[in-house]
N, C-alpha and C. Protein backbone atom coordinates (compact mmCIF):
# COMPACT_ATOMS: atom_id res chain seq x y z
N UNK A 1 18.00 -8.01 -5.46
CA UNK A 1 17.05 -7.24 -6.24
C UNK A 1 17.84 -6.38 -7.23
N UNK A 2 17.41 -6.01 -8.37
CA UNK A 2 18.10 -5.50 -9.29
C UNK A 2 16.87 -4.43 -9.84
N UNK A 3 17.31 -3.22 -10.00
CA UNK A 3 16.36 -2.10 -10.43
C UNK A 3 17.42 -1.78 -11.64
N UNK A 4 15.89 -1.27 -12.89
CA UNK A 4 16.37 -0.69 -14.10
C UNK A 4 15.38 0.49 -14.38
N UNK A 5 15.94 1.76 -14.52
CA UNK A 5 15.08 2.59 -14.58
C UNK A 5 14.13 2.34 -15.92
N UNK A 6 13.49 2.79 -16.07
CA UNK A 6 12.30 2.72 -17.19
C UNK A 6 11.90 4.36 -17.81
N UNK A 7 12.67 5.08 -18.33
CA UNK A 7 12.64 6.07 -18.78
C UNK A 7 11.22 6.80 -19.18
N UNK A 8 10.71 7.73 -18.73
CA UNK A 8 9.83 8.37 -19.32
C UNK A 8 8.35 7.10 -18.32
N UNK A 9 8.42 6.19 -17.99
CA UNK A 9 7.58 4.97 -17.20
C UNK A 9 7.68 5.14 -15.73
N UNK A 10 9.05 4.90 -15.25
CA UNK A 10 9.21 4.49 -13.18
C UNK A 10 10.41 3.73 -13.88
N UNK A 11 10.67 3.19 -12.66
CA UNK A 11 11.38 2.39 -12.55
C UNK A 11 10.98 0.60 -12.05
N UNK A 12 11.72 -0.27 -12.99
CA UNK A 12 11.36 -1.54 -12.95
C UNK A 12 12.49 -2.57 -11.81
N UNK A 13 11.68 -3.23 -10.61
CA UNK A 13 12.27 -3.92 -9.75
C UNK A 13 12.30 -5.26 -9.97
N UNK A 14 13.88 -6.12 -10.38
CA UNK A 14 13.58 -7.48 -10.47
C UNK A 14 13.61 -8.37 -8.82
N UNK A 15 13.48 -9.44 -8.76
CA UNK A 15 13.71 -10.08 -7.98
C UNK A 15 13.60 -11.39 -8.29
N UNK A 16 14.68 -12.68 -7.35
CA UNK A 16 14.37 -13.79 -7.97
C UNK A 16 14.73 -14.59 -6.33
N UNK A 17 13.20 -15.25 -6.10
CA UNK A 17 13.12 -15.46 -4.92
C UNK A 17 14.11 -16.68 -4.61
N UNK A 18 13.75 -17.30 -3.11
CA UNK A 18 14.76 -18.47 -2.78
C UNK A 18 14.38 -19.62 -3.35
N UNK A 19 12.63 -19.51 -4.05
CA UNK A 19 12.36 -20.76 -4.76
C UNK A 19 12.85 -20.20 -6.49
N UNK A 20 13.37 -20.01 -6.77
CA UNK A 20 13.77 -19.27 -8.01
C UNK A 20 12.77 -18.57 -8.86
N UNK A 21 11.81 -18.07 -8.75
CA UNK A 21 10.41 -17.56 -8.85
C UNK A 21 10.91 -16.31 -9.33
N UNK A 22 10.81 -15.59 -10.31
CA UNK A 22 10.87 -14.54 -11.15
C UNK A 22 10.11 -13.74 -10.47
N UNK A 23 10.00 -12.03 -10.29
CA UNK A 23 8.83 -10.98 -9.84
C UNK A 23 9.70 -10.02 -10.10
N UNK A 24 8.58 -9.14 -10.66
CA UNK A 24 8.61 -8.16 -10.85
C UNK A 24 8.01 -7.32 -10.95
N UNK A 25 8.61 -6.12 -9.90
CA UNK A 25 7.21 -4.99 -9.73
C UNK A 25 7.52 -3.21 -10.92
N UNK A 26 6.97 -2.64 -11.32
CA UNK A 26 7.49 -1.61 -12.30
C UNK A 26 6.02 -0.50 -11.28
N UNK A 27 6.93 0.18 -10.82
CA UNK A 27 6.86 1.39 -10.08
C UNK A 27 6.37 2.46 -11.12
N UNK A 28 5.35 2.92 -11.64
CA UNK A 28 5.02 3.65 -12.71
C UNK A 28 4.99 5.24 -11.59
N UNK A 29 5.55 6.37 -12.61
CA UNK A 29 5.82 7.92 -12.30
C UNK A 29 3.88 8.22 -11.93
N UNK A 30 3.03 7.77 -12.17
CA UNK A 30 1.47 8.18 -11.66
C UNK A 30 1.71 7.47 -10.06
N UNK A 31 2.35 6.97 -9.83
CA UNK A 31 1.97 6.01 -8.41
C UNK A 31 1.57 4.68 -8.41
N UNK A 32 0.93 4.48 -9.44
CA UNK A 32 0.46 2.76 -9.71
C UNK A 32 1.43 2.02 -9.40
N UNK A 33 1.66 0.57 -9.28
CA UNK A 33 2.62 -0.44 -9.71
C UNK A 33 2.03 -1.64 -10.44
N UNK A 34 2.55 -2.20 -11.21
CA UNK A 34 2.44 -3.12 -12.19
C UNK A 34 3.52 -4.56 -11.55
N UNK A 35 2.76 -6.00 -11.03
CA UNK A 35 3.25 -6.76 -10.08
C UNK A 35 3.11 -7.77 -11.00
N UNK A 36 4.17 -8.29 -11.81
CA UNK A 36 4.45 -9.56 -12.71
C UNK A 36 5.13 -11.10 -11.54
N UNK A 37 4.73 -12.10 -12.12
CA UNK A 37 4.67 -13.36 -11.65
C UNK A 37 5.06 -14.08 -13.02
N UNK A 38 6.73 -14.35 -13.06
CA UNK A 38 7.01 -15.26 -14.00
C UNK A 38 6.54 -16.59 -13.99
N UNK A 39 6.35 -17.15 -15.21
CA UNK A 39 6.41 -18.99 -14.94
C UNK A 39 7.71 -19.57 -14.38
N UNK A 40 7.62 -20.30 -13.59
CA UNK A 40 8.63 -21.01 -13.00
C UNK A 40 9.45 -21.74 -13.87
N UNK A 41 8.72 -22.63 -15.23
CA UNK A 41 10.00 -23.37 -16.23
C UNK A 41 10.10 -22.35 -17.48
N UNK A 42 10.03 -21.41 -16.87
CA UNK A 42 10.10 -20.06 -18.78
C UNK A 42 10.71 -18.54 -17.64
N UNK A 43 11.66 -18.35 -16.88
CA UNK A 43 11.59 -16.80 -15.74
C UNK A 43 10.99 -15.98 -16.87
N UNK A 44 11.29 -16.16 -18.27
CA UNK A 44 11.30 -14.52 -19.35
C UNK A 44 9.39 -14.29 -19.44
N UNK A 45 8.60 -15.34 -19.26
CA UNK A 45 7.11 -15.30 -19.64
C UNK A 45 6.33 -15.09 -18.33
N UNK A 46 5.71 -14.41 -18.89
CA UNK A 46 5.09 -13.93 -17.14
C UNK A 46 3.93 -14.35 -17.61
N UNK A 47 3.46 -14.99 -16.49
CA UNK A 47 2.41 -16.34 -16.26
C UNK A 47 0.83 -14.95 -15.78
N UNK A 48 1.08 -14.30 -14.74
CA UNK A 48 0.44 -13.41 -13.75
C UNK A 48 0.97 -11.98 -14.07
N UNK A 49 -0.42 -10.94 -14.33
CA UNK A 49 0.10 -9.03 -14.37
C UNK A 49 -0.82 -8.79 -13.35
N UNK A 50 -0.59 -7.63 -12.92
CA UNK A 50 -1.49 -7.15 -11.73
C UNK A 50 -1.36 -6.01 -11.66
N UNK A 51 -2.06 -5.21 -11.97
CA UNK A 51 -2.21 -3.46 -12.07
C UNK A 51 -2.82 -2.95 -10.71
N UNK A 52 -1.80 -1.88 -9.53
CA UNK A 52 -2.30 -1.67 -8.52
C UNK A 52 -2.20 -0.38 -8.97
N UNK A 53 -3.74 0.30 -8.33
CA UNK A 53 -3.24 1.96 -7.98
C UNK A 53 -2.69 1.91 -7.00
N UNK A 54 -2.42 3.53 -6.30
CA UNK A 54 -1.67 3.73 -5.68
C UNK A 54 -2.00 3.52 -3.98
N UNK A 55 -3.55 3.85 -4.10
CA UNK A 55 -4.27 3.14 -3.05
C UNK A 55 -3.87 1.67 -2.68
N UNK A 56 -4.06 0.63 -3.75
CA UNK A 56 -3.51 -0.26 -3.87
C UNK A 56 -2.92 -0.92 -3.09
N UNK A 57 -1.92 0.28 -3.65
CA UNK A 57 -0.57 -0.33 -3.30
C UNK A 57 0.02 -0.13 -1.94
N UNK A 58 -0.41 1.02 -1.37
CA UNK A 58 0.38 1.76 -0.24
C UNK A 58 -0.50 0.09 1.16
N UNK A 59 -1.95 -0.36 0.87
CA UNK A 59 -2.32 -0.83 1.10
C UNK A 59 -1.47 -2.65 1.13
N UNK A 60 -0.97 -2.88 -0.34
CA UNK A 60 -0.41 -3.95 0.15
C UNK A 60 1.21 -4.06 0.65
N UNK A 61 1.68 -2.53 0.72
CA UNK A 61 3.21 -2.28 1.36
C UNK A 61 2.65 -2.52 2.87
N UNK A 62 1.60 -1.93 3.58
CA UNK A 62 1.21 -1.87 4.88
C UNK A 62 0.88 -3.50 5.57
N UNK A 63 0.28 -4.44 4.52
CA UNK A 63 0.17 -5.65 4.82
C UNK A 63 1.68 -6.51 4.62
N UNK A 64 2.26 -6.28 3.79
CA UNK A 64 3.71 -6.87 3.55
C UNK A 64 4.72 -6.43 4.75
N UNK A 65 4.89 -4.98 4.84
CA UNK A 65 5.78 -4.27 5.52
C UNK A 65 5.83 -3.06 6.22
N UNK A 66 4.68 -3.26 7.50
CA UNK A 66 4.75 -2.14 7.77
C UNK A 66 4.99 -1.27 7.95
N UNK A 67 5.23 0.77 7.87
CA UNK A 67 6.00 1.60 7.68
C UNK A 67 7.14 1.39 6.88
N UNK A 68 6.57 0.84 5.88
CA UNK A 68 7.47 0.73 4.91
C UNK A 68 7.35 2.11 4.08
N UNK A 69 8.64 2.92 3.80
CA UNK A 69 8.37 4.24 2.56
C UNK A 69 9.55 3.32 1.41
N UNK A 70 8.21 3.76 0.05
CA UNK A 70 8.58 3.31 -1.35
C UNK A 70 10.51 4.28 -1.56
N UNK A 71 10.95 3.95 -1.94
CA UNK A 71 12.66 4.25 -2.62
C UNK A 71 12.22 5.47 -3.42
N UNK A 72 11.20 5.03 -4.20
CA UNK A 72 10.74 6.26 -5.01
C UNK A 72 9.91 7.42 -4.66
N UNK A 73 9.15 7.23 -4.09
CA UNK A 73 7.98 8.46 -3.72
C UNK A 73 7.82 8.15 -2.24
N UNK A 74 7.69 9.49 -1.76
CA UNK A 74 8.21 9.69 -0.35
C UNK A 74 6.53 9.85 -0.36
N UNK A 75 6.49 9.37 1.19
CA UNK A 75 4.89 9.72 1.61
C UNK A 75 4.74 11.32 2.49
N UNK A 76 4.55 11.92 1.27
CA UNK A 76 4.08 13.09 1.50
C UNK A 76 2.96 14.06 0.56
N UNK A 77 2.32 12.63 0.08
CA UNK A 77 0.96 12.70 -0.36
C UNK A 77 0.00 13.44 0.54
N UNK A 78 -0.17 13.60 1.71
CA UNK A 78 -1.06 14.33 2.51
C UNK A 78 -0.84 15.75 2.48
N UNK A 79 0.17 16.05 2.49
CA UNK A 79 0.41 17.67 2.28
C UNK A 79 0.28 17.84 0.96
N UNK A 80 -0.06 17.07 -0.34
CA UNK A 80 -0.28 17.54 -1.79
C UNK A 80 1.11 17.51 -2.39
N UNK A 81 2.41 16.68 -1.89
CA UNK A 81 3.27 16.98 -2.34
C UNK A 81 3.83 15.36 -2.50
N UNK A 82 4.75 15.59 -3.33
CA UNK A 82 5.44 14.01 -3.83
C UNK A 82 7.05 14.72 -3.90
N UNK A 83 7.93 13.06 -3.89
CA UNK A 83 9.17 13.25 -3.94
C UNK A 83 9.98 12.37 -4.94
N UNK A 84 10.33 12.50 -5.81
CA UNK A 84 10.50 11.18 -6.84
C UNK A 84 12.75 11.35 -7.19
N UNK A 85 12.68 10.31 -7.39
CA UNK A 85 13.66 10.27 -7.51
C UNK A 85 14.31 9.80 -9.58
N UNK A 86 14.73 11.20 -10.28
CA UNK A 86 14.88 11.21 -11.75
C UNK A 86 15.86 10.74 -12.33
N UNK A 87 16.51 9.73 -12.88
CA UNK A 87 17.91 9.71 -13.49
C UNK A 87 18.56 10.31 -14.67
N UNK A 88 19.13 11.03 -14.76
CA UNK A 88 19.53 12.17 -15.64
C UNK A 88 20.57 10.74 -16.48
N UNK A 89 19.67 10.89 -18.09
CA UNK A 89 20.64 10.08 -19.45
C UNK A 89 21.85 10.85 -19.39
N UNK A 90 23.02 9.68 -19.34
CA UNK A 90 24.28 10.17 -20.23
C UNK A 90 24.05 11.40 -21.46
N UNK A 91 23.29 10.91 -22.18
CA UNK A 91 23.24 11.54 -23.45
C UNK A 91 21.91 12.70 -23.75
N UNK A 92 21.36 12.91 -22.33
CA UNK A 92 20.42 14.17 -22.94
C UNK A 92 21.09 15.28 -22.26
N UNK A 93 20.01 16.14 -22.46
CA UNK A 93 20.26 17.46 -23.32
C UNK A 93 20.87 18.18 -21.38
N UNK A 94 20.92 17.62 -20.61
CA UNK A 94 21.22 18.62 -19.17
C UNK A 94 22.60 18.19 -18.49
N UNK A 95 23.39 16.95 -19.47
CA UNK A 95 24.82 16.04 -19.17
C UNK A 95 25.56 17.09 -19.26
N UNK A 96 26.32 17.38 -18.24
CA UNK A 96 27.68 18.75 -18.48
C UNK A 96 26.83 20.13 -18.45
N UNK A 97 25.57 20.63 -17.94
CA UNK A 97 25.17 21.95 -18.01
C UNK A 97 24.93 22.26 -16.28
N UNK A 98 24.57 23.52 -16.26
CA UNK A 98 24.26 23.79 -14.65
C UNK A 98 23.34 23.60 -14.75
N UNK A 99 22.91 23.14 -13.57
CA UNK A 99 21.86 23.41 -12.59
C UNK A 99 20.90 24.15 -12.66
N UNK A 100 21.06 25.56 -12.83
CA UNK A 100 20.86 26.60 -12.94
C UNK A 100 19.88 26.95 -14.06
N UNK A 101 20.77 26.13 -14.96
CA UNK A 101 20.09 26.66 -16.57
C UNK A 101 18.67 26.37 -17.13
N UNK A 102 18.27 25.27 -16.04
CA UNK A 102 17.03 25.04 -16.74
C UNK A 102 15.80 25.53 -15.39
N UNK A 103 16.11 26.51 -14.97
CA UNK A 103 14.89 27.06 -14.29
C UNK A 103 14.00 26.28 -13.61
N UNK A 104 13.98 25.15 -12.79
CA UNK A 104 13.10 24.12 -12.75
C UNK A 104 11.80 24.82 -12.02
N UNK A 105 12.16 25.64 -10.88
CA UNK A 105 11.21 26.18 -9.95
C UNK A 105 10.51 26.87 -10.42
N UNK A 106 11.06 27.72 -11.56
CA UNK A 106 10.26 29.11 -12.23
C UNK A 106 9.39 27.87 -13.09
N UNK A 107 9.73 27.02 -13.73
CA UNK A 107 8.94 26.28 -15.00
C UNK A 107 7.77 25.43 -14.37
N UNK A 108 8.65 24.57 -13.13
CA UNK A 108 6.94 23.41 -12.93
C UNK A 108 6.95 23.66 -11.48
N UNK A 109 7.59 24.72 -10.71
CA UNK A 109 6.78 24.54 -9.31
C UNK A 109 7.49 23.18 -8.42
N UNK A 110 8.32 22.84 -9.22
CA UNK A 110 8.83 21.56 -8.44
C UNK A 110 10.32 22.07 -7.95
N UNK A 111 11.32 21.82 -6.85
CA UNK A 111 12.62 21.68 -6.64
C UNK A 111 13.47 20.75 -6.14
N UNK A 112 14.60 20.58 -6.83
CA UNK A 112 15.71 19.58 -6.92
C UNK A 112 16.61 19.91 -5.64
N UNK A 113 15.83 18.98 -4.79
CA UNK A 113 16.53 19.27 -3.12
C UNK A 113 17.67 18.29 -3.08
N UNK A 114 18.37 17.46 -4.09
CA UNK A 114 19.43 16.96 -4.09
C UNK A 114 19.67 15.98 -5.06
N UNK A 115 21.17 16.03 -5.07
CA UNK A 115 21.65 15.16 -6.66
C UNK A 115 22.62 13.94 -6.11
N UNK A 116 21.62 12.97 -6.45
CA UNK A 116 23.17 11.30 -6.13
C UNK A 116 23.83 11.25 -7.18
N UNK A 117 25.14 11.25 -6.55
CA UNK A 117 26.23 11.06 -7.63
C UNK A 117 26.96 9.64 -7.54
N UNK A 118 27.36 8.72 -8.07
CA UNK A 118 27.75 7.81 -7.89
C UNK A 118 27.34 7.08 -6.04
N UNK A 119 28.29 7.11 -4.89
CA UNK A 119 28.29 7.17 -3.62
C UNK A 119 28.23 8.08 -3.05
N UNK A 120 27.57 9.36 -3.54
CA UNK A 120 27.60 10.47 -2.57
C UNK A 120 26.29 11.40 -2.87
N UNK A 121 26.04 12.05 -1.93
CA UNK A 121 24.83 12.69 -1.97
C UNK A 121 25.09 14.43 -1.63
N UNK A 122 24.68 15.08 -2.69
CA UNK A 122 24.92 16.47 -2.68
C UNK A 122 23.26 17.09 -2.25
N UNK A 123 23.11 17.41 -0.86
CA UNK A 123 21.98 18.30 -0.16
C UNK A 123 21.94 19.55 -0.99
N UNK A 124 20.38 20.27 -1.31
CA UNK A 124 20.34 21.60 -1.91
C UNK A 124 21.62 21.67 -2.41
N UNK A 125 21.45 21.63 -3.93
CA UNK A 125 23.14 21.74 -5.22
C UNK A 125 22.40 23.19 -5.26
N UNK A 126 23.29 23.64 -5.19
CA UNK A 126 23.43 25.32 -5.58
C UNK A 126 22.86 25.86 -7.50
N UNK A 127 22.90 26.90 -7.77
CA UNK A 127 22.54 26.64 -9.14
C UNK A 127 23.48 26.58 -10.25
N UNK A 128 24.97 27.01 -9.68
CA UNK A 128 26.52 26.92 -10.40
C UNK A 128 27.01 25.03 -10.15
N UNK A 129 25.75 24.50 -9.72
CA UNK A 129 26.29 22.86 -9.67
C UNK A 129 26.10 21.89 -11.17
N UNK A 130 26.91 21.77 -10.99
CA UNK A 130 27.48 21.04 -12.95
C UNK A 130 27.08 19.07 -12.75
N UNK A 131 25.69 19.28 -13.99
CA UNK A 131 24.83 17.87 -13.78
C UNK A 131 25.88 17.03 -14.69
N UNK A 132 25.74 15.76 -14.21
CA UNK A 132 26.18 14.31 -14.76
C UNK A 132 25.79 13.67 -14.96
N UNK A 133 25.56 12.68 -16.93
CA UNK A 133 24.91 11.86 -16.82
C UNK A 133 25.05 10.59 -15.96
N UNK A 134 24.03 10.36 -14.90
CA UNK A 134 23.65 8.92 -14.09
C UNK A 134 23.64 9.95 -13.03
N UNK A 135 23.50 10.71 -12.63
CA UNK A 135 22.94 11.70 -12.03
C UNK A 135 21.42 11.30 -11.43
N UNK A 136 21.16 11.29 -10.35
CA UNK A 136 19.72 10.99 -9.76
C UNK A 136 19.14 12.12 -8.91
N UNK A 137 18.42 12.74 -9.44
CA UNK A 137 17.86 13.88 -8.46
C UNK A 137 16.75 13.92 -8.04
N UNK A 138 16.65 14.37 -6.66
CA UNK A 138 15.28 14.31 -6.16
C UNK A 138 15.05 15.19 -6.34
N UNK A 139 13.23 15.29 -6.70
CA UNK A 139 12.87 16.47 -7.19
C UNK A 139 11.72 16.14 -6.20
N UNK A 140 10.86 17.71 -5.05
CA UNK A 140 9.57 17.51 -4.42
C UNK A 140 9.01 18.91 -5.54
N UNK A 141 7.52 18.01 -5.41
CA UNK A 141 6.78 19.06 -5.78
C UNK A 141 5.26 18.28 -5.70
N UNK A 142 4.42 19.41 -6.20
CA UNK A 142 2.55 19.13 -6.85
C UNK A 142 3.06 17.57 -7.51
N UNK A 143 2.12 16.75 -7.78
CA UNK A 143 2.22 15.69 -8.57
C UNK A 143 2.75 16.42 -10.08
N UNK A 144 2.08 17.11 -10.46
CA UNK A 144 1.60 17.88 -11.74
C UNK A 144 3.60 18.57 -11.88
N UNK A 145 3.56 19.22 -10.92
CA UNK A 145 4.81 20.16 -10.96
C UNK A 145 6.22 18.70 -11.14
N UNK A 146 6.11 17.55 -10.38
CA UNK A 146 7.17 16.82 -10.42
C UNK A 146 7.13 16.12 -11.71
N UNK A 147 5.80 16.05 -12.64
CA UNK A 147 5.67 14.90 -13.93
C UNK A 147 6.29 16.39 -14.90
N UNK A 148 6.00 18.14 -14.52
CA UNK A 148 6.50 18.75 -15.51
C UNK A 148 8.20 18.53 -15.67
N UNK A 149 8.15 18.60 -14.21
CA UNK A 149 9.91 18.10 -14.28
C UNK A 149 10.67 16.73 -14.86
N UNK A 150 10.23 15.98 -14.49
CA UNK A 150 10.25 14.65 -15.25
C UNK A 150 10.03 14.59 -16.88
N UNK A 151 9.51 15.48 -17.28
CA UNK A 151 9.90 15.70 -18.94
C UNK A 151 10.83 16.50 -18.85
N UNK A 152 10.92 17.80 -18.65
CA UNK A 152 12.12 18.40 -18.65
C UNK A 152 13.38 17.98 -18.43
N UNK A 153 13.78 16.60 -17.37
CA UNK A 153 15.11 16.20 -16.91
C UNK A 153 14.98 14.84 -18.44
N UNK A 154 14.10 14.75 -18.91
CA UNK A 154 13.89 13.85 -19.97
C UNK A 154 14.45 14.36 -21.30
N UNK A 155 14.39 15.82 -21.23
CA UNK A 155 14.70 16.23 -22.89
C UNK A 155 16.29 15.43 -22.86
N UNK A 156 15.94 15.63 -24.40
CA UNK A 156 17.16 14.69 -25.37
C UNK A 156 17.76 15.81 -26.33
């Protein structure tokens, strides 16, 4: 499986089965997923789209795989809260700054309970912790509070 983030969208999951069958699912930042079905003599033309909400979806993870939790959003929809996981661009505006500087908690109510760095995982980064672009941070918050953050880790 091969994932490419989709900036400012989710993130997009390829896969190419044992019959060589193209799929691809794109994990949209609302919760939806979007479930493509290439043609078998064209992988690039997708034959089949399929727009799930999130109902949907959690619905056909439970028939596929049970207790299955999404990579991206943690199931903690019942308490009103989500967990998403952001990739900080090389080239925007938070590459080489602290932590610190952009207020996330005071601005959307959301907090950055940890930053993947290449192979390693930094628990609660302090606010003197110095971001890198390819930087992945989890951010929990309100739906509302994690999409304010998700523009903010977006500025350019």
């Amino acid at each position: 499986m091969r994932t490419t983030p989709l900036p400012g969208i989710g993130v997009q999951y390829d896969l190419t089965t044992r019959e060589h069958r193209h799929l691809s699912v794109i994990a949209h930042r609302d919760g939806t997923r979007s479930v493509n079905v290439y043609r078998a003599d064209d992988p690039d033309a997708c034959a089949q789209s399929l727009h799930l909400t999130g109902a949907e979806t959690a619905s056909l993870i439970d028939a596929l795989m049970p207790a299955h939790h999404s990579p991206n959003v943690l199931h903690t929809t019942d308490l009103g809260l989500v967990a998403e996981r952001i990739e900080l661009s090389a080239h925007g505006h938070w590459n080489g700054r602290l932590l610190g500087e952009m207020r996330m908690r005071t601005e959307t109510g959301a907090s950055i309970v940890a930053v993947l760095r290449r192979a390693e995982a930094i628990p609660s980064p302090a606010p003197d912790f110095r971001l890198a672009g390819g930087d992945t941070l989890i951010v929990i918050g309100t739906r509302e509070g994690v999409d304010a953050a998700a523009s903010i880790l977006g500025r350019e």
